[in-house]
N, C-alpha and C. Protein backbone atom coordinates (compact mmCIF):
# COMPACT_ATOMS: atom_id res chain seq x y z
N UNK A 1 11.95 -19.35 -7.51
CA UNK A 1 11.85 -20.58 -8.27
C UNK A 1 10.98 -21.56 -7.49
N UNK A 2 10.01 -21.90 -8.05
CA UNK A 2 9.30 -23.01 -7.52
C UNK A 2 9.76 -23.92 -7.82
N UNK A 3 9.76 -25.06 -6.68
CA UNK A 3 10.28 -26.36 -6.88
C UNK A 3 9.37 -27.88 -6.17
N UNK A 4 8.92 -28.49 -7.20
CA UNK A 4 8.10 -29.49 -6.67
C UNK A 4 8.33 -30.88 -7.31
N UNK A 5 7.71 -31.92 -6.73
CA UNK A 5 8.08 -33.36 -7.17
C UNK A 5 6.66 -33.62 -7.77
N UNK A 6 6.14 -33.11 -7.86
CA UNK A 6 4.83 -33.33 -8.87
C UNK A 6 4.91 -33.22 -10.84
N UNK A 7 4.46 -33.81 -11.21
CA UNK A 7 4.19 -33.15 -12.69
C UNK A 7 3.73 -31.68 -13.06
N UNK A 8 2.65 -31.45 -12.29
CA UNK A 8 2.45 -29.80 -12.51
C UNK A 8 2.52 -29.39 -11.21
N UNK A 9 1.71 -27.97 -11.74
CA UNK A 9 1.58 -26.86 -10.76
C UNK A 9 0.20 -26.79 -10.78
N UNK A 10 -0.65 -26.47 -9.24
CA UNK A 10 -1.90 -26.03 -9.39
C UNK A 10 -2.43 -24.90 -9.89
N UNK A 11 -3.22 -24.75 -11.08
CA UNK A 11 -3.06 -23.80 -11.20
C UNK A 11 -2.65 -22.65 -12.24
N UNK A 12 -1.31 -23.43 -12.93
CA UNK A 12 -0.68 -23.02 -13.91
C UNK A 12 -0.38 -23.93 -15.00
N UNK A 13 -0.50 -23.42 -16.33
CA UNK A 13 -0.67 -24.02 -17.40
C UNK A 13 1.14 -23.76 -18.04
N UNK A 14 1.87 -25.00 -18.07
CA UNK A 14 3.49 -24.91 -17.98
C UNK A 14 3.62 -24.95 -19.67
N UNK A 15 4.62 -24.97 -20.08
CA UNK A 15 5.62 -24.99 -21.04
C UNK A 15 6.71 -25.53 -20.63
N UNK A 16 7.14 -27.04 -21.13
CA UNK A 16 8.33 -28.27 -20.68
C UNK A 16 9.86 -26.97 -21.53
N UNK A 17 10.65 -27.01 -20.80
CA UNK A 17 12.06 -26.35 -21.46
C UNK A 17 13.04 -27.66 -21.31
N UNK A 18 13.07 -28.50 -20.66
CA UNK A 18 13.94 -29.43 -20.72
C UNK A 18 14.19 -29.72 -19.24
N UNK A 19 15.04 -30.85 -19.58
CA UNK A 19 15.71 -31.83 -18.11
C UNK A 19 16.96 -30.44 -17.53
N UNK A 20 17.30 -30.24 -16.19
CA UNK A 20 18.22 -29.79 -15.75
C UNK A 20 18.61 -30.80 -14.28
N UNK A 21 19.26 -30.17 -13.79
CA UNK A 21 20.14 -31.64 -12.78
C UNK A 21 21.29 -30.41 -11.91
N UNK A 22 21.93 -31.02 -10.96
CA UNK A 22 22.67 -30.50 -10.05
C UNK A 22 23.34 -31.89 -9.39
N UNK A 23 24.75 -31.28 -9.42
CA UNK A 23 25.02 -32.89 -8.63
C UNK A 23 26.23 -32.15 -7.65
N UNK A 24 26.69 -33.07 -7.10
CA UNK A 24 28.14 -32.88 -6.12
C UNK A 24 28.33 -34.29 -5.41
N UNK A 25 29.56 -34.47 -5.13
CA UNK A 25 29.97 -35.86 -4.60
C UNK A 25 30.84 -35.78 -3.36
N UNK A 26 30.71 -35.98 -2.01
CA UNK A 26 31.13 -35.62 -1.28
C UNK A 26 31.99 -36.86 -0.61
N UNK A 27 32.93 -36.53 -0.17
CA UNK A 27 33.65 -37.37 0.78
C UNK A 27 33.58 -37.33 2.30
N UNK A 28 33.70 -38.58 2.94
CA UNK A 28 33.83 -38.48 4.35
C UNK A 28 35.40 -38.00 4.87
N UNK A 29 35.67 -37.68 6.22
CA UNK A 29 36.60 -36.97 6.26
C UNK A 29 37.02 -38.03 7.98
N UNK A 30 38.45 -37.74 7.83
CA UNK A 30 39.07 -39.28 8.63
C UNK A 30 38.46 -38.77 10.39
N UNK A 31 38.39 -37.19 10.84
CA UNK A 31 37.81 -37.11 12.00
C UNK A 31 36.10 -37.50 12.22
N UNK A 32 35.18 -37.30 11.11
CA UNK A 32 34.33 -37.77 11.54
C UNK A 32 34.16 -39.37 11.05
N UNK A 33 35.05 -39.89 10.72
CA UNK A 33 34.96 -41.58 11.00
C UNK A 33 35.13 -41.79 12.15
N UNK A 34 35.86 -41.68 12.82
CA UNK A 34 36.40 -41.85 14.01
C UNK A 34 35.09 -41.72 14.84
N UNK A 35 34.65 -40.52 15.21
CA UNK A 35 33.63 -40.36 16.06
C UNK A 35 32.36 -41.23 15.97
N UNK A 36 32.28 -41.46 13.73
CA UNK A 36 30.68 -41.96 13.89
C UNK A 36 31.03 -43.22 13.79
N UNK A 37 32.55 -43.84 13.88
CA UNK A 37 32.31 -45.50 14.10
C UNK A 37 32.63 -45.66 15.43
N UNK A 38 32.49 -44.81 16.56
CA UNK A 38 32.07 -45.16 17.75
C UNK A 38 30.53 -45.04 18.23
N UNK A 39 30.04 -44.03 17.39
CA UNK A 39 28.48 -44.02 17.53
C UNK A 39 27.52 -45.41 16.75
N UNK A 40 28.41 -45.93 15.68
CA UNK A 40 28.26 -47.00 15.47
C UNK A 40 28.12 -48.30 16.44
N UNK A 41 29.06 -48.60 16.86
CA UNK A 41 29.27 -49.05 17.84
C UNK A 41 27.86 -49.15 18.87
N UNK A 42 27.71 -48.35 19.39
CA UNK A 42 26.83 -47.91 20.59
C UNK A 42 25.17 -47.67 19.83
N UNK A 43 25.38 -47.63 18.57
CA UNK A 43 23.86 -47.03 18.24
C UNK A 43 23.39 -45.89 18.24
N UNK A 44 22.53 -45.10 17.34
CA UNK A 44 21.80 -43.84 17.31
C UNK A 44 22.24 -43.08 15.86
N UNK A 45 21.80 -41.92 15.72
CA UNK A 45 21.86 -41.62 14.47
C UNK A 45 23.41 -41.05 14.17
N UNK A 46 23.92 -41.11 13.21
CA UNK A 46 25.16 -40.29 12.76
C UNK A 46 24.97 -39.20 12.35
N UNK A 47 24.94 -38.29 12.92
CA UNK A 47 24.82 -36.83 12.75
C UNK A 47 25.61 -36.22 11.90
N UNK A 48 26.76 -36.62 12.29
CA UNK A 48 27.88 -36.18 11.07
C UNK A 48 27.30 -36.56 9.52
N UNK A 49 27.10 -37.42 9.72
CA UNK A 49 26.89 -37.54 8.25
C UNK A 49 25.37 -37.51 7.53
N UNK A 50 24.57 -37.31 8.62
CA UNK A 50 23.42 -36.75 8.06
C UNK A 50 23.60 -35.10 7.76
N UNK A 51 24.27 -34.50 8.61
CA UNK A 51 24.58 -33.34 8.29
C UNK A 51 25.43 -33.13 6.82
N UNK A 52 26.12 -33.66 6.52
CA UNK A 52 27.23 -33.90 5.15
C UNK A 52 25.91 -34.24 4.14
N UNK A 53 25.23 -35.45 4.09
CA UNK A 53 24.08 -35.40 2.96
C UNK A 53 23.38 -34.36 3.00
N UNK A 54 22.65 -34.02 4.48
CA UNK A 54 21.85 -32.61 3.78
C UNK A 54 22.62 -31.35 3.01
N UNK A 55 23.47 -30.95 3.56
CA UNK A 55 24.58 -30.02 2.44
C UNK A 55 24.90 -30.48 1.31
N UNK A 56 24.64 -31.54 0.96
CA UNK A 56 25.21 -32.55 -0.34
C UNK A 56 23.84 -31.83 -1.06
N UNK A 57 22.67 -32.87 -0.79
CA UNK A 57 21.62 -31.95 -1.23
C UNK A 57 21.03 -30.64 -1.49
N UNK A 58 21.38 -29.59 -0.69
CA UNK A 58 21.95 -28.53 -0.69
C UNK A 58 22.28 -28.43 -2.08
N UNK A 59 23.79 -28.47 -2.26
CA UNK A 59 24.44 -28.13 -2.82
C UNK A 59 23.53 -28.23 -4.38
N UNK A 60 23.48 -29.44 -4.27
CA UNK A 60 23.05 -30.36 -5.73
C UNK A 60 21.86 -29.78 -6.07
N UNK A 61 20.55 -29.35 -5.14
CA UNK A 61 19.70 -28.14 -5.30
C UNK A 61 20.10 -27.17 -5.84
N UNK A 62 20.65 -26.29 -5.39
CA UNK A 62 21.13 -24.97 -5.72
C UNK A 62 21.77 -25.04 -7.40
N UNK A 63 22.36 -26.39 -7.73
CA UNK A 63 23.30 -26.11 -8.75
C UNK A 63 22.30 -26.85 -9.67
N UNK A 64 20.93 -27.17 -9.82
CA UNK A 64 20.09 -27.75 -10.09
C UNK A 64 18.93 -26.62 -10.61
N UNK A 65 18.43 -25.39 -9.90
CA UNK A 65 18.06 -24.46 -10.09
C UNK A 65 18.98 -23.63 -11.14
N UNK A 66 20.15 -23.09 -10.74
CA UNK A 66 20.84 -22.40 -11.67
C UNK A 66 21.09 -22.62 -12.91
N UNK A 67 21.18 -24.27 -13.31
CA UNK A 67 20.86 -24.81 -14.53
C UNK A 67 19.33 -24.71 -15.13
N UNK A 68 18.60 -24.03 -14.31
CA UNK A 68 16.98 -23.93 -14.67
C UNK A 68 17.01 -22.32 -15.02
N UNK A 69 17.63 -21.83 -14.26
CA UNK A 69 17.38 -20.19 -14.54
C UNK A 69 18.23 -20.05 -15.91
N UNK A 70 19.07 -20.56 -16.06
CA UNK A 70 20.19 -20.55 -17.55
C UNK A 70 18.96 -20.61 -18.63
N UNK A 71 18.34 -21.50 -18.60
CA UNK A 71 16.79 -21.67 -19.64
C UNK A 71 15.53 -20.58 -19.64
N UNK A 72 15.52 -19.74 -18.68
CA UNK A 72 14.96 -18.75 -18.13
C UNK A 72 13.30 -19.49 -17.81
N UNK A 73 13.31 -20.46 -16.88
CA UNK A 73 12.56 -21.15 -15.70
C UNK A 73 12.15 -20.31 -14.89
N UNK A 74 10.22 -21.02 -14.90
CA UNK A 74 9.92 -20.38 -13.68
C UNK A 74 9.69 -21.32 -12.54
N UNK A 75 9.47 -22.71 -12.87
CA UNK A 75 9.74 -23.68 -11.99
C UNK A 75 10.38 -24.96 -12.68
N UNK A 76 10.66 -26.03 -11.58
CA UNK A 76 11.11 -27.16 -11.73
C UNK A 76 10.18 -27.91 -11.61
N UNK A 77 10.01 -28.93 -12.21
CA UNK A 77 8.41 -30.25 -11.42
C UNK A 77 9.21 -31.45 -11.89
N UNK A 78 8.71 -32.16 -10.95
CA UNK A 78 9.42 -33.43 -11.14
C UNK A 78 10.52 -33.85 -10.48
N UNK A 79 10.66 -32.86 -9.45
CA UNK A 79 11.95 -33.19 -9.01
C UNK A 79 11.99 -34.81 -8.32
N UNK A 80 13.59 -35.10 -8.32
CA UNK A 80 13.81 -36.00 -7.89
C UNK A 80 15.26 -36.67 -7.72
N UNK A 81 15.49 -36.89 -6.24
CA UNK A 81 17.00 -36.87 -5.97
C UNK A 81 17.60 -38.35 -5.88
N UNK A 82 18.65 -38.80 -6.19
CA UNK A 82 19.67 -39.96 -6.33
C UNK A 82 20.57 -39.99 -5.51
N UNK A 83 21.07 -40.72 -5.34
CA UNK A 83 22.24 -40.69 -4.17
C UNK A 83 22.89 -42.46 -4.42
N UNK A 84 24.29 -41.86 -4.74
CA UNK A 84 24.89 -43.23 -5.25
C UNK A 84 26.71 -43.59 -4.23
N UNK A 85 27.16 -44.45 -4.37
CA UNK A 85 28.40 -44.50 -4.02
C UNK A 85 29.65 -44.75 -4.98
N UNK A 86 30.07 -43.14 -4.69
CA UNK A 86 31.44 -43.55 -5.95
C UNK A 86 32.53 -44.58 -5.76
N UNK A 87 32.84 -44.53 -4.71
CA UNK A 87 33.88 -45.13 -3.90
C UNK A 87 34.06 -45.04 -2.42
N UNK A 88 34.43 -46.20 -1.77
CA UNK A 88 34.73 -46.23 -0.43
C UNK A 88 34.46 -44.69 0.22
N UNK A 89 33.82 -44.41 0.94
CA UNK A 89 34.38 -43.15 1.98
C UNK A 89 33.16 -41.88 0.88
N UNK A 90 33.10 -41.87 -0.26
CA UNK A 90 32.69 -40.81 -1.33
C UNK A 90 30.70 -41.24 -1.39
N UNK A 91 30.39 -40.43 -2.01
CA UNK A 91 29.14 -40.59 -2.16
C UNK A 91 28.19 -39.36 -3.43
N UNK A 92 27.87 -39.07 -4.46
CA UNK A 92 27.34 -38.65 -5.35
C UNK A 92 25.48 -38.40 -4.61
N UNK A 93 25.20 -36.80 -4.84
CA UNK A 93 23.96 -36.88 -4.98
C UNK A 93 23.67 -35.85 -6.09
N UNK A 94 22.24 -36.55 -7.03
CA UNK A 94 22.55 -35.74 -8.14
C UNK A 94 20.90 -35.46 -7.95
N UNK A 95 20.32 -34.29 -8.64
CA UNK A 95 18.53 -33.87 -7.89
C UNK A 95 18.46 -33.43 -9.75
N UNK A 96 17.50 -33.71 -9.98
CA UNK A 96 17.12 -33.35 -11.66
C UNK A 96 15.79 -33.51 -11.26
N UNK A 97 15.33 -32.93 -12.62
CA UNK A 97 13.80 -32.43 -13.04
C UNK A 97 13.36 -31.81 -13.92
N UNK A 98 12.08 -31.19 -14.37
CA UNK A 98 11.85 -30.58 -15.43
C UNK A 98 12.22 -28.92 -15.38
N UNK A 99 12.73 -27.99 -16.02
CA UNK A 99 12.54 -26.73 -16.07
C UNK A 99 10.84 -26.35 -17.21
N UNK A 100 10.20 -25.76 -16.23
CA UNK A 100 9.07 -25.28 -17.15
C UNK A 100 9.34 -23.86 -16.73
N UNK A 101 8.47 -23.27 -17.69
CA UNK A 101 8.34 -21.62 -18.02
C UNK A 101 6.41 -21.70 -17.81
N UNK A 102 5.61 -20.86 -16.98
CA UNK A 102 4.84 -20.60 -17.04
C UNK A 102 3.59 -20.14 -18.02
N UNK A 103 3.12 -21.10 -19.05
CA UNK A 103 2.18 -19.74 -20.16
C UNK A 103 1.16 -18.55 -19.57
């Protein structure tokens, strides 16, 4: 599956199948508060939880594609990811885009 944030493909002449999307909403978890509001504290990046968004994304990819292959997609264009806050501690990332089919 090709996947790009562009309108097309170089190259290839598409056919639009529709919007598809992938989401997941993840929560923080009470041991890595602890650690990253002492790294807070002191400064530098939070690892913990950059690690937790990239798997978020991850996730929301993967389940973003599979809603593309359901349409029988040969790429996505357009991609483009969100990232919102549900509540305290929680966080939503949702990645949508076009499913095209190749002519």
């Amino acid at each position: 599956m090709i996947i790009v944030n562009t309108e097309y493909i170089n190259g290839k002449e598409l056919e639009t199948l529709g919007l598809v999307k992938g989401t997941t909403i993840q929560a923080k978890n009470i041991g890595r508060d602890i650690t990253q509001g002492l790294r807070n504290i002191v400064g530098g990046e939070l690892k913990a939880y950059t690690d937790l968004m990239n798997q978020s994304r991850e996730t929301a990819t993967q389940r973003m594609i599979e809603d593309a292959e359901k349409l029988g997609a040969d790429a996505i264009v357009n991609v483009r990811f969100s990232t919102s806050s549900i509540m305290q501690g929680a966080s939503e990332v949702l990645v949508y885009g076009t499913a095209v089919k190749f002519k």
